[in-house]
C-alpha atoms as a PDB file:
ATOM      1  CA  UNK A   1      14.291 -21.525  51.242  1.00  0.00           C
ATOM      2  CA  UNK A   2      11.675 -24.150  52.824  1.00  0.00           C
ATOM      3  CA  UNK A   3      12.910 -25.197  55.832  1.00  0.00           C
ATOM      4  CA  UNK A   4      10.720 -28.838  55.760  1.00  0.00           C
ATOM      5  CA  UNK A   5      12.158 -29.578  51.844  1.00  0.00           C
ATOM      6  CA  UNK A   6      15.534 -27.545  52.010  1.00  0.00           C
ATOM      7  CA  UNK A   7      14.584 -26.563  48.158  1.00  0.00           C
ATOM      8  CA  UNK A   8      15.081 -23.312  47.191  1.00  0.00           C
ATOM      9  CA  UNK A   9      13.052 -20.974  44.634  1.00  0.00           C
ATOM     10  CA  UNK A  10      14.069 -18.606  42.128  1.00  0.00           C
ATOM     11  CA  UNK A  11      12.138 -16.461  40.274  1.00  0.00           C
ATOM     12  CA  UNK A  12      12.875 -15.248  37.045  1.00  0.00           C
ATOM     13  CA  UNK A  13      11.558 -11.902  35.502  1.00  0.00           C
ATOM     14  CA  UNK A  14       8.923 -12.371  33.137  1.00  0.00           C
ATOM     15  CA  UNK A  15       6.941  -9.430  32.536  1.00  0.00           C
ATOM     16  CA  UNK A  16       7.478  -5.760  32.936  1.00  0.00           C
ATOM     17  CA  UNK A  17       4.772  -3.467  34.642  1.00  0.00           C
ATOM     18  CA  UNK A  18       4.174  -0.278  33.186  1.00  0.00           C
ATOM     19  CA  UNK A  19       6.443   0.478  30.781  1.00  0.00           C
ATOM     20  CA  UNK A  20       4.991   1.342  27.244  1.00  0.00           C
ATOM     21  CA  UNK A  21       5.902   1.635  23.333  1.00  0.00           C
ATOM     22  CA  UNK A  22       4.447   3.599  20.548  1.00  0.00           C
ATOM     23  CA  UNK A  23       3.557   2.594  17.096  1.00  0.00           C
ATOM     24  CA  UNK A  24       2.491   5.386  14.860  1.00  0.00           C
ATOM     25  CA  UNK A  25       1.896   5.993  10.876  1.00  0.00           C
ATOM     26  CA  UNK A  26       0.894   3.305   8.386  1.00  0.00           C
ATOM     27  CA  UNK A  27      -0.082   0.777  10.840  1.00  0.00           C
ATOM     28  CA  UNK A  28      -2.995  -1.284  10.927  1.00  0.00           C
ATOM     29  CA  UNK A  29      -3.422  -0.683  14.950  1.00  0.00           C
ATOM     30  CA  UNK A  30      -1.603   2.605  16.022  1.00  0.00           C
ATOM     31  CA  UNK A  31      -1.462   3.264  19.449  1.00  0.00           C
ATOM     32  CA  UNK A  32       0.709   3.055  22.671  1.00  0.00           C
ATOM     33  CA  UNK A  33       1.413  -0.632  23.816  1.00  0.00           C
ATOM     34  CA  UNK A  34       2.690  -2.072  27.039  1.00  0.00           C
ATOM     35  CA  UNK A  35       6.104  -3.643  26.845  1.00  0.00           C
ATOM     36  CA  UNK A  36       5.158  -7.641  28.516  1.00  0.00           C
ATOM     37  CA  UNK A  37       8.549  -8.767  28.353  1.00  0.00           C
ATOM     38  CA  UNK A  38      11.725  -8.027  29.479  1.00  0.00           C
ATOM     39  CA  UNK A  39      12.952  -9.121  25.808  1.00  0.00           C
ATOM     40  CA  UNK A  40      10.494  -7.699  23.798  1.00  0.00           C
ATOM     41  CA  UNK A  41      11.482  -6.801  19.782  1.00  0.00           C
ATOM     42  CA  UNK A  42      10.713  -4.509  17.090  1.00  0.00           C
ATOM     43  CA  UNK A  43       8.777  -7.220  15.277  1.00  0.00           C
ATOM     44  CA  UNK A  44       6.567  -8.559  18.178  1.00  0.00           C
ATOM     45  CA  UNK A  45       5.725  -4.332  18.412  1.00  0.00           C
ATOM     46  CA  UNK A  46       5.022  -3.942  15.426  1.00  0.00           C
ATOM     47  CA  UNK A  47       2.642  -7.294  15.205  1.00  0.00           C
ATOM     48  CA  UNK A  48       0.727  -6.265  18.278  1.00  0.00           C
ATOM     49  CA  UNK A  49       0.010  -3.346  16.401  1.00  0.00           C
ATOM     50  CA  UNK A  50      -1.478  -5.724  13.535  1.00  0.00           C
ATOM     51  CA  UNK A  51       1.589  -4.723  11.507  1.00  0.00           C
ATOM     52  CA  UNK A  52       1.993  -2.554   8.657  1.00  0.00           C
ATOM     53  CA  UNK A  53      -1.074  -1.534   6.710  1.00  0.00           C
ATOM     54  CA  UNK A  54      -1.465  -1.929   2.965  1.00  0.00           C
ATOM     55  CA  UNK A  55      -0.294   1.529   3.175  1.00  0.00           C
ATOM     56  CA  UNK A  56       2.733   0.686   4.593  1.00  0.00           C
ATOM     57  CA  UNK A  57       6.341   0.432   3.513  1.00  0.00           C
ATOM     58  CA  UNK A  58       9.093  -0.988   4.150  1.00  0.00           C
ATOM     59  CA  UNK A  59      11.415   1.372   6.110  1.00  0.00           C
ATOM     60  CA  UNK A  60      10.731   1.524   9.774  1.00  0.00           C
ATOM     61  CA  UNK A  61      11.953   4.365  12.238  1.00  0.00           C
ATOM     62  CA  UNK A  62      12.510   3.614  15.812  1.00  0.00           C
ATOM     63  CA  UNK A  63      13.703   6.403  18.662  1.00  0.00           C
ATOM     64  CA  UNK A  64      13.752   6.587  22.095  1.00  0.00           C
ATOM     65  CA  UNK A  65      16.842   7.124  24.350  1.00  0.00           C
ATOM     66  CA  UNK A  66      19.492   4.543  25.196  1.00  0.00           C
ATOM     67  CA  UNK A  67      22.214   5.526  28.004  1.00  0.00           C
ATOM     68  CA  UNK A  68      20.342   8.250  28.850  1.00  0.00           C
ATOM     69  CA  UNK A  69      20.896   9.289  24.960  1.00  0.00           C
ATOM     70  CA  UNK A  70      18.579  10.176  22.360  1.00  0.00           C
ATOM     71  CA  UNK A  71      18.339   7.158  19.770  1.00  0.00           C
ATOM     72  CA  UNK A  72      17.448   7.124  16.438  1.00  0.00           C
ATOM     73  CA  UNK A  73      17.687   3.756  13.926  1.00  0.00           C
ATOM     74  CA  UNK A  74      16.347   3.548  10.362  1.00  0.00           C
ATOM     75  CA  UNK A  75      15.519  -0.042   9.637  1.00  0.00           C
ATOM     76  CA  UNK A  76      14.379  -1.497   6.531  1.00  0.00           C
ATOM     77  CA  UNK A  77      11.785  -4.272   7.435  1.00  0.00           C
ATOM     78  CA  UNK A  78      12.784  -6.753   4.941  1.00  0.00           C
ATOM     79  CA  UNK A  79      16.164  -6.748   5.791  1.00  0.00           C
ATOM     80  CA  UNK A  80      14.987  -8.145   9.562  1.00  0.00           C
ATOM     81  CA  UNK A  81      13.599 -11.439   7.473  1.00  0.00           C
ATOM     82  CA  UNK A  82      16.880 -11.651   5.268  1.00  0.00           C
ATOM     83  CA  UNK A  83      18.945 -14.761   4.435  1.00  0.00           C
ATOM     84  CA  UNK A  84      20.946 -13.706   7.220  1.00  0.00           C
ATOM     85  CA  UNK A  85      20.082 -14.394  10.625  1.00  0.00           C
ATOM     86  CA  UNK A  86      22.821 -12.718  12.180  1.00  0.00           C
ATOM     87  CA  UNK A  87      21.814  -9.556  10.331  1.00  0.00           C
ATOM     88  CA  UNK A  88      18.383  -9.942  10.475  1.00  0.00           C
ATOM     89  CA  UNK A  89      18.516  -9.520  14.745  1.00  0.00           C
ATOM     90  CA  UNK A  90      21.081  -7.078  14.256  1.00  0.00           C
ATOM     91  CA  UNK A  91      18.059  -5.116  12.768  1.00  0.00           C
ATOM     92  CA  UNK A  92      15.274  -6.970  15.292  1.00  0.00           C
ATOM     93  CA  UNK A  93      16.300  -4.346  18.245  1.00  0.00           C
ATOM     94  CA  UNK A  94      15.106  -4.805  21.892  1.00  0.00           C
ATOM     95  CA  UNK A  95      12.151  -2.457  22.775  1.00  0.00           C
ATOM     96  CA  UNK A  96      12.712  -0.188  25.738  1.00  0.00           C
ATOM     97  CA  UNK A  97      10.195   2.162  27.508  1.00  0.00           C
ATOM     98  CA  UNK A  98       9.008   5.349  25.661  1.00  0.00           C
ATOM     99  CA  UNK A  99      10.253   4.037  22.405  1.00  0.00           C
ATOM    100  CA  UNK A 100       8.441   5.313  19.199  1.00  0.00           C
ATOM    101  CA  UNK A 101       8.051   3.062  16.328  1.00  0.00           C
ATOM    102  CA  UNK A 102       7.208   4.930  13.189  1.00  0.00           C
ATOM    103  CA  UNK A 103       6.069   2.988   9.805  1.00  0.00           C
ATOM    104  CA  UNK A 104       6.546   5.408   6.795  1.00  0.00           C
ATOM    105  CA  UNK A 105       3.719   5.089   4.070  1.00  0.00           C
ATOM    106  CA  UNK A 106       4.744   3.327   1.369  1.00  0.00           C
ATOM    107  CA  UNK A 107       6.013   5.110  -1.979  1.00  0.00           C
ATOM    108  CA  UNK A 108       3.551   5.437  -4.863  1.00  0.00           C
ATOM    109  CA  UNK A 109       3.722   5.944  -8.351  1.00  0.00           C
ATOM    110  CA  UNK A 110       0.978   7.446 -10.354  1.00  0.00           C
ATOM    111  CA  UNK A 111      -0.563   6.197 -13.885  1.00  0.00           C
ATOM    112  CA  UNK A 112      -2.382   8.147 -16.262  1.00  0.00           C
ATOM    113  CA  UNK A 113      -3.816   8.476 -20.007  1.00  0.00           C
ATOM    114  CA  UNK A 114      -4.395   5.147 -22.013  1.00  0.00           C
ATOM    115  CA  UNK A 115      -4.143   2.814 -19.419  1.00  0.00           C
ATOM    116  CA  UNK A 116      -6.473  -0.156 -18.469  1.00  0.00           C
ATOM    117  CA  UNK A 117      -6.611   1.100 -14.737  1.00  0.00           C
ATOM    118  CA  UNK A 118      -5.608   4.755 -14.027  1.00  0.00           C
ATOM    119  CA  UNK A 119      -4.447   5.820 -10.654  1.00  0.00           C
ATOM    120  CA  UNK A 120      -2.159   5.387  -7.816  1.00  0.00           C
ATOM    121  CA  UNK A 121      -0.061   2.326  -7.394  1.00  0.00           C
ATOM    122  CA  UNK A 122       2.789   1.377  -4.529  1.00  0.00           C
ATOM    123  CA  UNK A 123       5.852   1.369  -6.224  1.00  0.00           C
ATOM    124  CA  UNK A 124       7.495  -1.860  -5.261  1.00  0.00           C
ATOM    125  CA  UNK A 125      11.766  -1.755  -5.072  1.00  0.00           C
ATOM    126  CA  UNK A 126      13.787  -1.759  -8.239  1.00  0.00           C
ATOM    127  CA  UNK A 127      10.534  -1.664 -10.303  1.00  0.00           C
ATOM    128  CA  UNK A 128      10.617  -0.777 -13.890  1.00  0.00           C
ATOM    129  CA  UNK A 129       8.060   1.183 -16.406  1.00  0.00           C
ATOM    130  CA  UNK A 130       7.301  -1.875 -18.252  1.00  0.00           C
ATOM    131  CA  UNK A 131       6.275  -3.184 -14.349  1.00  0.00           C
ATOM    132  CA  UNK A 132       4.576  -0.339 -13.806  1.00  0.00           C
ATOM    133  CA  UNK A 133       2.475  -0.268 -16.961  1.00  0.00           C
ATOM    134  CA  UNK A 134       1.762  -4.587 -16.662  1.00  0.00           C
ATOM    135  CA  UNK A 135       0.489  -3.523 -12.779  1.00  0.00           C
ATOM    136  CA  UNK A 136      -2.061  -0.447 -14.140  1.00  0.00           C
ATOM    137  CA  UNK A 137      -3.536  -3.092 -16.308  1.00  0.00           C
ATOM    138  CA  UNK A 138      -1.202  -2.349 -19.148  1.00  0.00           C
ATOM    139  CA  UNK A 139      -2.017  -0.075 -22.449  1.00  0.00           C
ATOM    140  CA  UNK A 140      -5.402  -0.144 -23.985  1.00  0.00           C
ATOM    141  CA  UNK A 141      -6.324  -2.311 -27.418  1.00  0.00           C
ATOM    142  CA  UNK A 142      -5.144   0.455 -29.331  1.00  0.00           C
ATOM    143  CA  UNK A 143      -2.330   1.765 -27.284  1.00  0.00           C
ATOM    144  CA  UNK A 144       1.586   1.881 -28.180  1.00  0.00           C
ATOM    145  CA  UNK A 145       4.606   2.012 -26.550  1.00  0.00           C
ATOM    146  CA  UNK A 146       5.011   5.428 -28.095  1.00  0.00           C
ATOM    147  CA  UNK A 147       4.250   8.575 -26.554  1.00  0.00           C
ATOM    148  CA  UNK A 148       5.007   6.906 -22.819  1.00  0.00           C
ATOM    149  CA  UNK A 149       6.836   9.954 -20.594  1.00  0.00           C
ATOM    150  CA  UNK A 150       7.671  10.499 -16.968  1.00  0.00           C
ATOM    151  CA  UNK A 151       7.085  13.211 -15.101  1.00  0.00           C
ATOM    152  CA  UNK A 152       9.289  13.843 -11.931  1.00  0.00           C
ATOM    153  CA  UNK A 153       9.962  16.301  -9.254  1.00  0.00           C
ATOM    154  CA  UNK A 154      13.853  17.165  -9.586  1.00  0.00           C
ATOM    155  CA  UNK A 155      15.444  18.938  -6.370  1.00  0.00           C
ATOM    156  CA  UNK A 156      14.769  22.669  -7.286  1.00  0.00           C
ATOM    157  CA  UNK A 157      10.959  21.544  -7.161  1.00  0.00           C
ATOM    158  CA  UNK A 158      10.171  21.705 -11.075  1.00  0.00           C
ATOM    159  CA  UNK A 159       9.105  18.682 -13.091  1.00  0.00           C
ATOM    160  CA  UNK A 160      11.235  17.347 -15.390  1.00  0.00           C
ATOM    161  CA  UNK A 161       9.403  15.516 -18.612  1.00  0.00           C
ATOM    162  CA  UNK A 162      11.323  12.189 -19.391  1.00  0.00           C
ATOM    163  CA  UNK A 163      11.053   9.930 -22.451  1.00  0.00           C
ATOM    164  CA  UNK A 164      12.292   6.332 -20.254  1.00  0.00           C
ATOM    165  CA  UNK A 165      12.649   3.283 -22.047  1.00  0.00           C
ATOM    166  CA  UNK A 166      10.475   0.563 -20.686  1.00  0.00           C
ATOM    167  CA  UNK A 167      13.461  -0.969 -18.411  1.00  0.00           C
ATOM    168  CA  UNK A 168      14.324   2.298 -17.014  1.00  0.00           C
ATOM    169  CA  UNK A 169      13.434   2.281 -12.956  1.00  0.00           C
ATOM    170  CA  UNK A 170      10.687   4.947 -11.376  1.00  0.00           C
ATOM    171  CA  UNK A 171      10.967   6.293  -8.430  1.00  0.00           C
ATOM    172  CA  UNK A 172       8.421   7.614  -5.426  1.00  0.00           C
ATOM    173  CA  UNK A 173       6.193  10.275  -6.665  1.00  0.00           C
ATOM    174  CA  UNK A 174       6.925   9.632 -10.701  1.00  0.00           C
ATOM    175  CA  UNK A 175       3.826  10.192 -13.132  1.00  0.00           C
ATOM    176  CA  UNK A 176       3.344   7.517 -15.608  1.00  0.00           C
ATOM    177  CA  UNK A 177       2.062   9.397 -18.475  1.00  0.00           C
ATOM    178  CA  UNK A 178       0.787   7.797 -21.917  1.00  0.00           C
ATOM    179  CA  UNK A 179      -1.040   9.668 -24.262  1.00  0.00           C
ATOM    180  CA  UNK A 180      -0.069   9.250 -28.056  1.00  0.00           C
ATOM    181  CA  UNK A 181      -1.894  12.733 -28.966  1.00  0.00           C
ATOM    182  CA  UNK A 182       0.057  14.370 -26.153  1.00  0.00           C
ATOM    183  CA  UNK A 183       2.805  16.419 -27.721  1.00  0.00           C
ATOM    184  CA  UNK A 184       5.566  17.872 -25.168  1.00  0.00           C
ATOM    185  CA  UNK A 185       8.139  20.432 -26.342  1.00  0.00           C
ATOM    186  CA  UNK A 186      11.472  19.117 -27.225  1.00  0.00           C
ATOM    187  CA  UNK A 187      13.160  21.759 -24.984  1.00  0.00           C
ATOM    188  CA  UNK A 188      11.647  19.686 -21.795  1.00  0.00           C
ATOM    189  CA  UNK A 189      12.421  16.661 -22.669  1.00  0.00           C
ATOM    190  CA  UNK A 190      15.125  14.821 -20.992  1.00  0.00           C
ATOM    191  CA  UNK A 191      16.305  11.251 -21.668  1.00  0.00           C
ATOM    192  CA  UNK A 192      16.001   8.883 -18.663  1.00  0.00           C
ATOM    193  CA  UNK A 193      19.176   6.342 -17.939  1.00  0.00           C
ATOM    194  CA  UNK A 194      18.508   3.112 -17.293  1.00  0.00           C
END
């Protein structure tokens, strides 16, 4: 308090000193970055890290300890933007010191055979073969719909051949295969639900 003005000050905390959080994986900027504000979030982390790289998907991992407890939170990114705001900062979590955020690469889905462009793709959510054949380009002049097949990794490690009709969903790792010389035995070929 000034005696000459009889004001008094108050000072509120702004900034933090030394306390640190860690970005890691498919970021654009991974490193260790200092926590600036007392009410710093998982989205102003992850943007001084120059958010997720092309790379990157959409589920985000964040531990660290809270009470003295190990944490652990699986958060899926676009669920922080949602139509719910409530929700949304349910998901946005406070950043404390030593926290690790960790941005998991993004799932892919593979193309081959008659295909206008061959290769890996990132498999975006819910998205079908007939999405996944229109993003690789789609068939070639003289290609069909016929002889299209998945192959996927089941549990015990083995692929699995699948005939899928065109609105039947892939998942992360599938291999889009079309090829209408390519004959597979009957005995490994499985029908894929929809």
């Amino acid at each position: 308090q000034d005696k000459r003005t009889k004001r008094t000050a108050w000072r509120t905390l702004l900034q933090v000193k030394g306390n640190q959080a860690s970005v890691l994986g498919q970021v654009n900027r991974p490193g260790r970055y200092p926590i600036e504000t007392a009410d710093m979030r998982l989205t102003d982390l992850l943007a001084n890290a120059g958010g997720g790289a092309t790379t990157g998907g959409d589920l985000l991992v964040l531990t660290g300890a809270r009470n003295g407890k190990p944490f652990r939170m699986e958060i899926d990114l676009p669920s922080v933007f949602g139509p719910s705001a409530d929700q949304g900062r349910v998901n946005d979590v406070l950043i404390q010191n030593g926290d690790v955020l960790w941005v998991d690469r993004a799932p892919l889905v593979y193309i081959y055979g008659e295909v206008q462009r061959p290769g890996p793709m990132r498999l975006e959510r819910g998205m079908t073969l007939m999405q996944v054949l229109a993003a690789g380009g789609g068939l070639i002049q003289r290609g069909t719909e016929r002889g299209i097949r998945v192959h996927r990794k089941g549990a015990d490690g083995k692929v699995q051949v699948l005939e899928a009709p065109m609105d039947a969903n892939v998942k992360d790792g599938d291999v889009v295969l079309k090829f209408d010389g390519h004959k597979i035995a009957d005995s490994q070929q499985l029908q894929l639900a929809v």
